[in-house]
N, C-alpha and C. Protein backbone atom coordinates (compact mmCIF):
# COMPACT_ATOMS: atom_id res chain seq x y z
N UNK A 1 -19.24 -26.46 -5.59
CA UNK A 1 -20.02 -25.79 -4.55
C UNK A 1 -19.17 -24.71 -3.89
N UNK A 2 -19.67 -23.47 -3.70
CA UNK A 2 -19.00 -22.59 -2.78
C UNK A 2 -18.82 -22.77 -1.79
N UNK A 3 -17.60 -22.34 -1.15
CA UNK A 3 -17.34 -22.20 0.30
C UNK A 3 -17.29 -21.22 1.30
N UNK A 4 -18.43 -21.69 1.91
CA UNK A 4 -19.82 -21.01 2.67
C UNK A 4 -19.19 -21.28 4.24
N UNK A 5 -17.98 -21.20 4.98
CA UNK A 5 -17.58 -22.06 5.74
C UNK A 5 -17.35 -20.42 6.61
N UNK A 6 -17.48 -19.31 6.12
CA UNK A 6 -17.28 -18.03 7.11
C UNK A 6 -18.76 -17.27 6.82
N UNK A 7 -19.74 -17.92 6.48
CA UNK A 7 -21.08 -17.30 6.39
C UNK A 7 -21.58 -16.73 7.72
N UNK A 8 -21.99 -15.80 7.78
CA UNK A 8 -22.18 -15.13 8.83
C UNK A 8 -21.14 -14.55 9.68
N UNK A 9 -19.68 -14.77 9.44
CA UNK A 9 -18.76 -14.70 10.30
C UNK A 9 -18.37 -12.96 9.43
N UNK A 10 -17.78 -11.92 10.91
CA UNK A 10 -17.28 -10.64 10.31
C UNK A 10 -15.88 -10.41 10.98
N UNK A 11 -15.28 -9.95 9.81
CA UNK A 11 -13.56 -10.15 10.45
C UNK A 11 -13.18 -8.47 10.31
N UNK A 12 -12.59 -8.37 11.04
CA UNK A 12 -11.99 -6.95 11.22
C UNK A 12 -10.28 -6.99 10.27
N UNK A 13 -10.21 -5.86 9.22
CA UNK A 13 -8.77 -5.65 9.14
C UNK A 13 -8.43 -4.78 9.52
N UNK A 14 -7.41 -4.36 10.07
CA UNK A 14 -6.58 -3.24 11.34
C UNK A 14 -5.69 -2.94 10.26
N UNK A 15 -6.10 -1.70 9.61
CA UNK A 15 -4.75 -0.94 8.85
C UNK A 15 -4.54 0.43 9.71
N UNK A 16 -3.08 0.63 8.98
CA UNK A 16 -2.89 1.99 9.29
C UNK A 16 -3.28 3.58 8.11
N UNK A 17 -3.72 4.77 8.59
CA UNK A 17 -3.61 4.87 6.80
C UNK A 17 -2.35 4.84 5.64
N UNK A 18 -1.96 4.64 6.12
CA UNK A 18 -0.90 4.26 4.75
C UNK A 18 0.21 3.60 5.43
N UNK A 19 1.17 3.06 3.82
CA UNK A 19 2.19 2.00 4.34
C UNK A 19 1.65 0.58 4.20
N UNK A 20 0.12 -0.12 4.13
CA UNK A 20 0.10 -1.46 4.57
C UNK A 20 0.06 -1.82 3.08
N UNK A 21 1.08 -3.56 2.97
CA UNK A 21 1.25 -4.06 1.67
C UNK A 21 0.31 -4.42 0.75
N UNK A 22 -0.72 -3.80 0.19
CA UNK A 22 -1.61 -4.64 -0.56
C UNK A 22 -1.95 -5.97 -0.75
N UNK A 23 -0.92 -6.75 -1.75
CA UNK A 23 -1.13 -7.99 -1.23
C UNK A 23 -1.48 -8.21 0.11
N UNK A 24 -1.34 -7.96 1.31
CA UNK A 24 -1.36 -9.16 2.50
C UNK A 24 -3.00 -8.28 2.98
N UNK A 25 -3.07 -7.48 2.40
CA UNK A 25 -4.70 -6.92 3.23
C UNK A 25 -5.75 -7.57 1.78
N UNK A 26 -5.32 -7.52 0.28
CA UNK A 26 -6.23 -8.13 -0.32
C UNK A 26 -6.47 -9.39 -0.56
N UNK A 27 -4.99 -9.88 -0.54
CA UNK A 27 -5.15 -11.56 -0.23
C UNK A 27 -6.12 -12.02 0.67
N UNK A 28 -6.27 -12.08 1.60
CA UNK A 28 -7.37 -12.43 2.65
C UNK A 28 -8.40 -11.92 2.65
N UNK A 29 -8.36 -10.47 2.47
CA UNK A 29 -9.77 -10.02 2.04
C UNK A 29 -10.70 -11.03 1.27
N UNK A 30 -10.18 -11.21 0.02
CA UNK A 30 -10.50 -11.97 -1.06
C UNK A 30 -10.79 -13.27 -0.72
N UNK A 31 -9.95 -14.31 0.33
CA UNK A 31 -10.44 -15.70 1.21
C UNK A 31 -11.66 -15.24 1.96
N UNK A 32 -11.65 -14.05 2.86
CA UNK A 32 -12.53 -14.24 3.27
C UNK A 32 -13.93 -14.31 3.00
N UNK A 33 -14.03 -13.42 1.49
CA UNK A 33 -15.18 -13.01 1.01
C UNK A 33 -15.86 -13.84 0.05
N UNK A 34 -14.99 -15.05 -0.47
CA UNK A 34 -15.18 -15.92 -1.02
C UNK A 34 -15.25 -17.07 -0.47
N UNK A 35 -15.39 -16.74 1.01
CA UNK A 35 -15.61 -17.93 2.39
C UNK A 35 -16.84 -17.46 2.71
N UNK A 36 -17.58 -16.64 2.00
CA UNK A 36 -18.91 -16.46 2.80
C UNK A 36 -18.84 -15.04 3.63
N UNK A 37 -18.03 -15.07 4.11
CA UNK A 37 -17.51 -13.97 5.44
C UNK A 37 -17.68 -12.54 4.54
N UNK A 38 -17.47 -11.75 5.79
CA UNK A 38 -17.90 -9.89 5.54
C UNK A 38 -16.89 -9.53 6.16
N UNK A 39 -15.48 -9.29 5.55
CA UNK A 39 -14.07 -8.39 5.90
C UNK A 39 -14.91 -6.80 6.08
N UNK A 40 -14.44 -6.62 7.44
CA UNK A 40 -14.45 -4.83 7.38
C UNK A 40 -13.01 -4.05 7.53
N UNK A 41 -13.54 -3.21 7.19
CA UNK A 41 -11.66 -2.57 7.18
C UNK A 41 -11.90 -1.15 8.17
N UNK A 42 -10.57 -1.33 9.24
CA UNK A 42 -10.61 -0.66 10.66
C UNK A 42 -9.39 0.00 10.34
N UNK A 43 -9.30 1.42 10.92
CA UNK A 43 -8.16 2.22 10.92
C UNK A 43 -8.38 3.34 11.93
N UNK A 44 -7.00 4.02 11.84
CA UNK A 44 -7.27 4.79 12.89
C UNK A 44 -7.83 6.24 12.35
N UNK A 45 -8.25 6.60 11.72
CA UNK A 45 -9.08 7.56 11.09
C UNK A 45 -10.16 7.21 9.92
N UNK A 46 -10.59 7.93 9.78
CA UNK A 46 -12.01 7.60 8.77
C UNK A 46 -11.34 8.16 7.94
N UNK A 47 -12.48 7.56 6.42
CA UNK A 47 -11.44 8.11 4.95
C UNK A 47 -11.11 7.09 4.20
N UNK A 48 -10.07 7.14 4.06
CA UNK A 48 -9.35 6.64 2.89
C UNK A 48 -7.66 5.82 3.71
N UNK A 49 -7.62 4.50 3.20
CA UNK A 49 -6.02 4.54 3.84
C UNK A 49 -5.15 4.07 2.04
N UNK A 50 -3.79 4.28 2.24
CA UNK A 50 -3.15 4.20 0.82
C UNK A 50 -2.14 2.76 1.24
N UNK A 51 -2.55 1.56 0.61
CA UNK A 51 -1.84 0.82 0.28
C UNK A 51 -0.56 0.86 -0.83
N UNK A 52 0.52 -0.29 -0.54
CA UNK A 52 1.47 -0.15 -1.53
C UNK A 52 1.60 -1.35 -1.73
N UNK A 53 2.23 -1.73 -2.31
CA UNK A 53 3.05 -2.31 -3.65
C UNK A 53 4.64 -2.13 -3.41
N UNK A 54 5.02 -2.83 -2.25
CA UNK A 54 6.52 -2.87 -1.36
C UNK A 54 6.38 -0.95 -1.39
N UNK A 55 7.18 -0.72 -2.03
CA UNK A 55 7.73 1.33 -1.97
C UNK A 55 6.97 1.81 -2.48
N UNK A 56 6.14 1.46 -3.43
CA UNK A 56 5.64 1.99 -4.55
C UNK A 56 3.94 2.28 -3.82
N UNK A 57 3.61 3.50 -4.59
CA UNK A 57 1.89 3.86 -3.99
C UNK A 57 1.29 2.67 -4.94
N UNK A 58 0.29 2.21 -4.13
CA UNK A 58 -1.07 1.72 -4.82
C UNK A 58 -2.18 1.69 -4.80
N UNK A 59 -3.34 0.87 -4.50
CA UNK A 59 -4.64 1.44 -4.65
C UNK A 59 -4.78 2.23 -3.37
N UNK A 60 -5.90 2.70 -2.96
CA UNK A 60 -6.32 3.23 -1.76
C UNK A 60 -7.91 2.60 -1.40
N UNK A 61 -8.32 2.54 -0.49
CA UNK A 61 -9.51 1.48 0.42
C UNK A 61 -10.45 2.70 1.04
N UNK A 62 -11.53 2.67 1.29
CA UNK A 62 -11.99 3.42 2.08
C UNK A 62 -12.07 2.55 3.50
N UNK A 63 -12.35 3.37 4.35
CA UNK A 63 -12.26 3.13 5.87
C UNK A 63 -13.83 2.24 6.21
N UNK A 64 -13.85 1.03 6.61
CA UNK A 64 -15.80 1.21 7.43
C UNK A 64 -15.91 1.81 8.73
N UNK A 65 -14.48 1.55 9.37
CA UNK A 65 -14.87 1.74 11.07
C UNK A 65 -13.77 2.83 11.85
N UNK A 66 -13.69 3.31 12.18
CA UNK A 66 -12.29 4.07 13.07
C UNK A 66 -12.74 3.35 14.01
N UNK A 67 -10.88 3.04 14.27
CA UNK A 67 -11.00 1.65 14.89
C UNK A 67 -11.36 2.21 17.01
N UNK A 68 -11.76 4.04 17.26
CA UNK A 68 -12.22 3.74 18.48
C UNK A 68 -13.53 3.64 18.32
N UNK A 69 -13.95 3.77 17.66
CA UNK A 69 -15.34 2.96 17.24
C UNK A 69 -15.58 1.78 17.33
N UNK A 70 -14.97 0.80 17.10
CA UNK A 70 -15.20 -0.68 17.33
C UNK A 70 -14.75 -1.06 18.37
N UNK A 71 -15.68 -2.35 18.41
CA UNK A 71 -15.48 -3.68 19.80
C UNK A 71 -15.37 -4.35 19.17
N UNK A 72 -14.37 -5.40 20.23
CA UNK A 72 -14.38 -6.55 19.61
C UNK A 72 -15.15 -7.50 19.38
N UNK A 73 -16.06 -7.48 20.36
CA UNK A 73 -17.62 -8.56 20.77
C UNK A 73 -18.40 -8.34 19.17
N UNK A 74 -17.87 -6.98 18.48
CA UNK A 74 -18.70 -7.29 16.68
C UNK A 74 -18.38 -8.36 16.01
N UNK A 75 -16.83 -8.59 16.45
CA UNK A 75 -16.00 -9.20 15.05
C UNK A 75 -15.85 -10.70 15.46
N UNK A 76 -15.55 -11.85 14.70
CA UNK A 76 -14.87 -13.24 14.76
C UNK A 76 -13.80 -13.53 15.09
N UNK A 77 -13.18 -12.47 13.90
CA UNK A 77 -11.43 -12.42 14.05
C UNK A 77 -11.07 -11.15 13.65
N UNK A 78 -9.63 -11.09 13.75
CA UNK A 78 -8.60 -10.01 13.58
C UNK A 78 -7.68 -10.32 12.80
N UNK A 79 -7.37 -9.40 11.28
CA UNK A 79 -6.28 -9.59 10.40
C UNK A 79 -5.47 -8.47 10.35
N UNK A 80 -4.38 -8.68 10.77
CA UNK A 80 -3.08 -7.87 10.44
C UNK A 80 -2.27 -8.13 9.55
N UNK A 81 -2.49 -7.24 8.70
CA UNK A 81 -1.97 -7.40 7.27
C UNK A 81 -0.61 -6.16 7.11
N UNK A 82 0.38 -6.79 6.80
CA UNK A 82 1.56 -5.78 7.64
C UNK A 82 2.32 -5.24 6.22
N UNK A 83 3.47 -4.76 5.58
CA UNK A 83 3.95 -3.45 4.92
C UNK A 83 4.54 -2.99 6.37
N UNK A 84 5.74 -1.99 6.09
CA UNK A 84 6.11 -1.38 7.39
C UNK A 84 6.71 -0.83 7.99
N UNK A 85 5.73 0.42 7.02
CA UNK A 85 4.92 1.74 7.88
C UNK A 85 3.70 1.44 8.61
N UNK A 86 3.12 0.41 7.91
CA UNK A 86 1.50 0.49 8.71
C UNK A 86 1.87 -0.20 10.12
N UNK A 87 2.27 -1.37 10.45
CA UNK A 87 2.26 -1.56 12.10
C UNK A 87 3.29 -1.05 12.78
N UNK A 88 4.08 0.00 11.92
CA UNK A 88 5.13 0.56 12.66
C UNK A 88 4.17 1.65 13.24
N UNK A 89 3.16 2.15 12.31
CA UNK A 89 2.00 3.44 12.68
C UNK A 89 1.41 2.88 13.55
N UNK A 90 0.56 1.62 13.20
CA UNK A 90 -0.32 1.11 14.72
C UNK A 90 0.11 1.67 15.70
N UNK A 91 1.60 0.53 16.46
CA UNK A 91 1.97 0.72 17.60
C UNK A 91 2.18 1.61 18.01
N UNK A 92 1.56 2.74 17.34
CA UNK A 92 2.16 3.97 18.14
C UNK A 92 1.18 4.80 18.61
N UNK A 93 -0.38 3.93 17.98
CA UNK A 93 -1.44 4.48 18.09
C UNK A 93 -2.54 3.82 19.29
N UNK A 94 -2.79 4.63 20.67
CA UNK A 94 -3.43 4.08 21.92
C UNK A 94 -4.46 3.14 21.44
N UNK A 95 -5.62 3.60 20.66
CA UNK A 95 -6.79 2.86 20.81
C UNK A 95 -6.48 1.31 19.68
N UNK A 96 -5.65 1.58 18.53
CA UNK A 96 -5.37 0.56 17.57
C UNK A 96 -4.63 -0.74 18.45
N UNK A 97 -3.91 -0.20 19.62
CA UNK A 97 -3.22 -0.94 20.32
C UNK A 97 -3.78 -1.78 21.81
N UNK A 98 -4.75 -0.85 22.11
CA UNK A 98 -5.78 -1.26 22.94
C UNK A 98 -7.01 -2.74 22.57
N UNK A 99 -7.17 -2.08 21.16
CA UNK A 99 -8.15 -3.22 20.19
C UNK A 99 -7.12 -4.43 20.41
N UNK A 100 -6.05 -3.99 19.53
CA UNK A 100 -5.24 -5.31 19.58
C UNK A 100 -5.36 -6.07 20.30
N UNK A 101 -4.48 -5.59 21.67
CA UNK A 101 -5.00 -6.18 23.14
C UNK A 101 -6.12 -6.98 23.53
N UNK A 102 -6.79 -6.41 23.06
CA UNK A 102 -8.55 -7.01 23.96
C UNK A 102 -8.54 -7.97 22.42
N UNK A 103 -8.57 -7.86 21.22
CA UNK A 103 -8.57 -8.79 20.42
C UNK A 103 -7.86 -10.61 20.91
N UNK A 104 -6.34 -10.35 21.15
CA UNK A 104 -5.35 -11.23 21.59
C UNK A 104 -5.75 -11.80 22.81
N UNK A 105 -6.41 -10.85 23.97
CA UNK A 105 -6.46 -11.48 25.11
C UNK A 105 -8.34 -12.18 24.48
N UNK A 106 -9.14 -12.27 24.15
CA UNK A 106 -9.84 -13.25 23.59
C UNK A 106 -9.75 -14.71 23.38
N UNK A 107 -10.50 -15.26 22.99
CA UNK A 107 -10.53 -16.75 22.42
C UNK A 107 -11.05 -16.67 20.39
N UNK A 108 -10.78 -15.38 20.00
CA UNK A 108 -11.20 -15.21 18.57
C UNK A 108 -9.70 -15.27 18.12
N UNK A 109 -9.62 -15.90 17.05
CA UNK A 109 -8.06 -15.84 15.96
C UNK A 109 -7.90 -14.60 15.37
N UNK A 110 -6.87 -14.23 15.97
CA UNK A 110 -6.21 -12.97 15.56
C UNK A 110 -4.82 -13.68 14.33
N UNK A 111 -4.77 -12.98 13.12
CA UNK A 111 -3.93 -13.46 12.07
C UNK A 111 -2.65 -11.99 11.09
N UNK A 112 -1.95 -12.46 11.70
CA UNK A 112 -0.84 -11.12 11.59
C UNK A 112 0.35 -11.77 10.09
N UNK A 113 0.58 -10.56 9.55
CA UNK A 113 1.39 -11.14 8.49
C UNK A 113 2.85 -9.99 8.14
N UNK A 114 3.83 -10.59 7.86
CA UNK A 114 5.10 -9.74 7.57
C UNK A 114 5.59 -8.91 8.79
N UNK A 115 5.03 -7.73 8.88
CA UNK A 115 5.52 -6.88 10.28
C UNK A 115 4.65 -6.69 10.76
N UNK A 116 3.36 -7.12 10.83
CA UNK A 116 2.32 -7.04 11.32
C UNK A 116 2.19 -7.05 13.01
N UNK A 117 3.30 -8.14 13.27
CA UNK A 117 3.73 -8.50 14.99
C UNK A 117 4.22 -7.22 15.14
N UNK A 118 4.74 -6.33 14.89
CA UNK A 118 5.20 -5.57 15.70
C UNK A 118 3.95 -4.81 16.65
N UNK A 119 2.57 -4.88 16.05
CA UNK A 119 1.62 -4.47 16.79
C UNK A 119 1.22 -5.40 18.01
N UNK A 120 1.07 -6.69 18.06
CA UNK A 120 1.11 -7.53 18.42
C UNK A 120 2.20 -7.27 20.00
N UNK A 121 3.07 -7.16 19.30
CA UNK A 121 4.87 -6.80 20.66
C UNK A 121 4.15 -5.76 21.26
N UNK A 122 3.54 -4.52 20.83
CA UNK A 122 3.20 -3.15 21.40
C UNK A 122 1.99 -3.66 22.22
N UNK A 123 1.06 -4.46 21.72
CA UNK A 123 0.17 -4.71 23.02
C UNK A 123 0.11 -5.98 23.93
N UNK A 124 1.74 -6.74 23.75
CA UNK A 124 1.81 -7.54 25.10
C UNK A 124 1.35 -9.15 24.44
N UNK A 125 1.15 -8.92 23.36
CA UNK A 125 0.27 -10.19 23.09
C UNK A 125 0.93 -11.21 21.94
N UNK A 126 2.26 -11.29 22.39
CA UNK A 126 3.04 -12.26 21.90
C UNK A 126 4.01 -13.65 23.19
N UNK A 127 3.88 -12.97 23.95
CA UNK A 127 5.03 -13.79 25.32
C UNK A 127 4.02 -14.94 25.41
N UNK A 128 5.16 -16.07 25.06
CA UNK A 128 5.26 -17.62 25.29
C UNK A 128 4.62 -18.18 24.09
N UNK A 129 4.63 -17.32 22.91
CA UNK A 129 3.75 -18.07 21.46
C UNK A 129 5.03 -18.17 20.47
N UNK A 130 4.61 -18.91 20.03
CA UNK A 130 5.30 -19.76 18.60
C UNK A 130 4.76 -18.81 17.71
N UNK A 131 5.81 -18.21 16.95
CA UNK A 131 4.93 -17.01 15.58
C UNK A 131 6.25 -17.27 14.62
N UNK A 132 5.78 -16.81 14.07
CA UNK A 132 7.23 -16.16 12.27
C UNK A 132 6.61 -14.57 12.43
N UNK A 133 7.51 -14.11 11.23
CA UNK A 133 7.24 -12.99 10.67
C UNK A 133 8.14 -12.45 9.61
N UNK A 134 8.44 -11.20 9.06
CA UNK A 134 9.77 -10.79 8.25
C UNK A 134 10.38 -11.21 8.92
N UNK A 135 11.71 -11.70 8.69
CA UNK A 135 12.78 -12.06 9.34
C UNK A 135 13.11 -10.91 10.36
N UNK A 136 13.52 -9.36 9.90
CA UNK A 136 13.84 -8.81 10.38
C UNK A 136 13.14 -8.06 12.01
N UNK A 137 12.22 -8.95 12.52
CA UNK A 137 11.24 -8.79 13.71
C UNK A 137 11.64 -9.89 14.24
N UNK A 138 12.29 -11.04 14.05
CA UNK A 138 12.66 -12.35 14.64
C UNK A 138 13.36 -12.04 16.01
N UNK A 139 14.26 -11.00 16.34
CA UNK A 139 15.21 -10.16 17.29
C UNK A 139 13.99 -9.82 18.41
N UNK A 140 13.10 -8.68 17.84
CA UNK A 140 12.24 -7.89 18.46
C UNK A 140 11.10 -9.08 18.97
N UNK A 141 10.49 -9.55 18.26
CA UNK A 141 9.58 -11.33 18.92
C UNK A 141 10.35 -11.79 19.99
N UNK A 142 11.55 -12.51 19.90
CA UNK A 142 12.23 -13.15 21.10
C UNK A 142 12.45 -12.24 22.28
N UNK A 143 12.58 -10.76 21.56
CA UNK A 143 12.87 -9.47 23.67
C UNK A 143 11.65 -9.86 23.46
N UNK A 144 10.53 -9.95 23.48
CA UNK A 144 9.05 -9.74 24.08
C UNK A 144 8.69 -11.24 24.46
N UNK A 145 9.61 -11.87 23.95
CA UNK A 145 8.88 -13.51 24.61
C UNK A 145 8.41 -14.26 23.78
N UNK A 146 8.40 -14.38 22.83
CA UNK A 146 7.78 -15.48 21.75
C UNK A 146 8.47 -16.24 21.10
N UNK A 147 8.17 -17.43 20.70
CA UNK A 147 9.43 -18.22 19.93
C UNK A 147 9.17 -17.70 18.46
N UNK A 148 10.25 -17.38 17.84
CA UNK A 148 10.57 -17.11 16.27
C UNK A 148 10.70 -18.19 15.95
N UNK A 149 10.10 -18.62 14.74
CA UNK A 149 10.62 -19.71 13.66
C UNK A 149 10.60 -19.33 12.30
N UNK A 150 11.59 -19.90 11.38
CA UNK A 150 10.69 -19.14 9.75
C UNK A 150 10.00 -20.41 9.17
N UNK A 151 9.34 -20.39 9.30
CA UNK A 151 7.82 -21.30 8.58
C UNK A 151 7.26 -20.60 7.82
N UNK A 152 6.46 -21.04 6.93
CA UNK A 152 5.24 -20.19 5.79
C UNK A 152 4.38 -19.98 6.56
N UNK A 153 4.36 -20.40 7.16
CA UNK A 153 2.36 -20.55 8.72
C UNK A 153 2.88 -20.88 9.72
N UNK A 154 2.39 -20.46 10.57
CA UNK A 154 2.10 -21.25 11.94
C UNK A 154 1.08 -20.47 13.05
N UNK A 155 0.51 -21.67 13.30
CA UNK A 155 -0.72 -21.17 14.32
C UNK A 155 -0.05 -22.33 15.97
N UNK A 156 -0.16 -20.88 16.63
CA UNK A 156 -0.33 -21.30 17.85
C UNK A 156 -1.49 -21.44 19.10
N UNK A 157 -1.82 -22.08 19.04
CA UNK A 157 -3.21 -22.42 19.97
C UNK A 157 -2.95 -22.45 21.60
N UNK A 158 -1.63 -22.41 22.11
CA UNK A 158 -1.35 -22.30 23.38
C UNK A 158 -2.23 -21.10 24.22
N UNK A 159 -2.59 -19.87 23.47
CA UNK A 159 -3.20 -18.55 24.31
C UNK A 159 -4.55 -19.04 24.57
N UNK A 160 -5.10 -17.51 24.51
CA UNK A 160 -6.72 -17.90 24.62
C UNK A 160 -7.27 -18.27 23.41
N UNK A 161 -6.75 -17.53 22.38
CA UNK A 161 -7.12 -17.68 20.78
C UNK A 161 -6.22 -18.37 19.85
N UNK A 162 -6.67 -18.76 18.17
CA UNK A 162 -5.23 -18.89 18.28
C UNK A 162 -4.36 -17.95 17.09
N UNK A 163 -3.76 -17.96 17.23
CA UNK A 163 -2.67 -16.54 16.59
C UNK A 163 -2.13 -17.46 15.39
N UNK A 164 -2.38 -16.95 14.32
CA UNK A 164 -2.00 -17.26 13.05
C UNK A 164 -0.74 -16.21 12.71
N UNK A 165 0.14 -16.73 12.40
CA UNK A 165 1.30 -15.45 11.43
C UNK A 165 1.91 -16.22 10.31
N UNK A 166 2.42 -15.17 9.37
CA UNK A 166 2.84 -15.70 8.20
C UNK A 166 4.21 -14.35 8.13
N UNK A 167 5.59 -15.24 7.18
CA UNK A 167 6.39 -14.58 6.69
C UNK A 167 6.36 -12.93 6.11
N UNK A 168 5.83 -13.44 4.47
CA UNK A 168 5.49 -12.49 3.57
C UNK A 168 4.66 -12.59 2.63
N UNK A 169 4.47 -12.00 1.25
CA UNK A 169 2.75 -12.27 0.41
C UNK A 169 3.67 -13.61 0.03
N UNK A 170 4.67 -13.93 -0.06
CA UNK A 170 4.67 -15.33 -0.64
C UNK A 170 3.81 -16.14 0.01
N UNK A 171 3.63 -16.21 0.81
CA UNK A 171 3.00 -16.86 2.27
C UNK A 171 1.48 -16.55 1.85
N UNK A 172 0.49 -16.00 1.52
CA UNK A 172 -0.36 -15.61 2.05
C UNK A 172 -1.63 -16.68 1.81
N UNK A 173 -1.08 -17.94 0.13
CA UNK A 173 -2.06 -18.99 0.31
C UNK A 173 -2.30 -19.85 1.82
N UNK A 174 -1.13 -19.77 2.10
CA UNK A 174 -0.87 -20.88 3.60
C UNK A 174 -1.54 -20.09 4.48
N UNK A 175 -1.44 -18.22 4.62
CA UNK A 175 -1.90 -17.52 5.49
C UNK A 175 -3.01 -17.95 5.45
N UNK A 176 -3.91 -17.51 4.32
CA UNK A 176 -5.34 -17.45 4.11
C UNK A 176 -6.01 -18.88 4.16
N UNK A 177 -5.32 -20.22 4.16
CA UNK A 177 -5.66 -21.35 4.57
C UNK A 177 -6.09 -21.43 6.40
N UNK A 178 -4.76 -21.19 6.74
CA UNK A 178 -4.64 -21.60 8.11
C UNK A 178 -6.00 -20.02 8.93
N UNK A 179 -6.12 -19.28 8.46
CA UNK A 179 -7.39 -18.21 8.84
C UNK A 179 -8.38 -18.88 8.80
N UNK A 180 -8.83 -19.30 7.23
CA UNK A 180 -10.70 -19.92 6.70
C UNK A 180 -10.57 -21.05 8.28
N UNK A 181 -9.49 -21.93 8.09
CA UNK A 181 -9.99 -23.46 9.13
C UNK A 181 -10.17 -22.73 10.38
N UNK A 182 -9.12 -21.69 11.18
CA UNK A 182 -9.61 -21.49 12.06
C UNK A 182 -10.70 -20.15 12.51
N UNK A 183 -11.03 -19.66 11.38
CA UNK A 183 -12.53 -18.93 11.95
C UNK A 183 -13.39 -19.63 11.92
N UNK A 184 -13.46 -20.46 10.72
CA UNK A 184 -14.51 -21.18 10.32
C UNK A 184 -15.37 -22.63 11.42
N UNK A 185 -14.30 -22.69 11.98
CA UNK A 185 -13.88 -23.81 12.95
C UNK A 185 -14.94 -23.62 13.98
């Protein structure tokens, strides 16, 4: 039997146009859409954004939403799927960082992967949570207030929502586990 467990549910992915790792935006894509669920893909311009393949160019996505176009009151959840150029681009971008924000300060699961937190740090919405990430953000997590651990997953339920993060695509079965239970939820 299929699993019908995000039917009706619509999840927002927050890329940048280019820079974000393929794996970690199609991995979940792919859970979600085979959960029933309707992934839309949010950026900060309309078009086209260019995924990679670590350094290397790879496919490219078209845009559904520029992300000052969207609310959050559309979506379930929020996936940050990180590579990084792309949340190094977010954070630097007002309204991508604003979404964030109003995403995090919610009770909807926001789910960040690799460097994905660094968007996360830019809109405030890490202090006093339990997260992972690349190792190399473990420094930058703790100045902003969050406990670092390296785990494959971990969801923290202490906020309003609860914040899923993962390492790297090694990670992304555990990612895309610990997402389905808690949108679906």
């Amino acid at each position: 039997m299929a699993d019908t467990s995000l039917q009706g549910k619509k999840i927002a992915f927050l890329v940048a146009p280019e820079g974000i790792e393929q794996a970690e935006l199609t991995g979940p894509w792919q859970a979600v859409q085979e959960a029933g669920g309707r992934p839309v893909l949010l950026s900060t311009q309309a078009g086209t954004v260019q995924a990679f393949d670590h350094l290397d160019k790879a496919d490219t996505f078209d845009v559904d939403v520029v992300v000052s176009d969207a609310s959050v009151s559309e979506y379930d959840a929020l996936v940050l799927p990180g590579g990084v150029a792309n949340p190094d681009a977010l954070r630097t971008d007002r309204e991508a960082v604003a979404f964030v924000g109003q995403f995090a300060a919610s009770t909807k699961p926001v789910a960040a992967i690799c460097h994905a937190p660094w968007t996360l740090i830019e809109a405030d919405a890490v202090r006093g949570r339990r997260m992972t990430s690349w190792p190399s953000l473990a420094t930058d997590l703790r100045n902003a207030g969050a406990e670092w651990v390296d785990e494959e997953v971990v969801v923290d339920v202490s906020g309003p929502g609860p914040l899923i993060t993962s390492r790297n695509p090694d990670d992304i079965p555990a990612f895309n586990a610990a997402l389905l239970e808690h949108v679906g939820a």
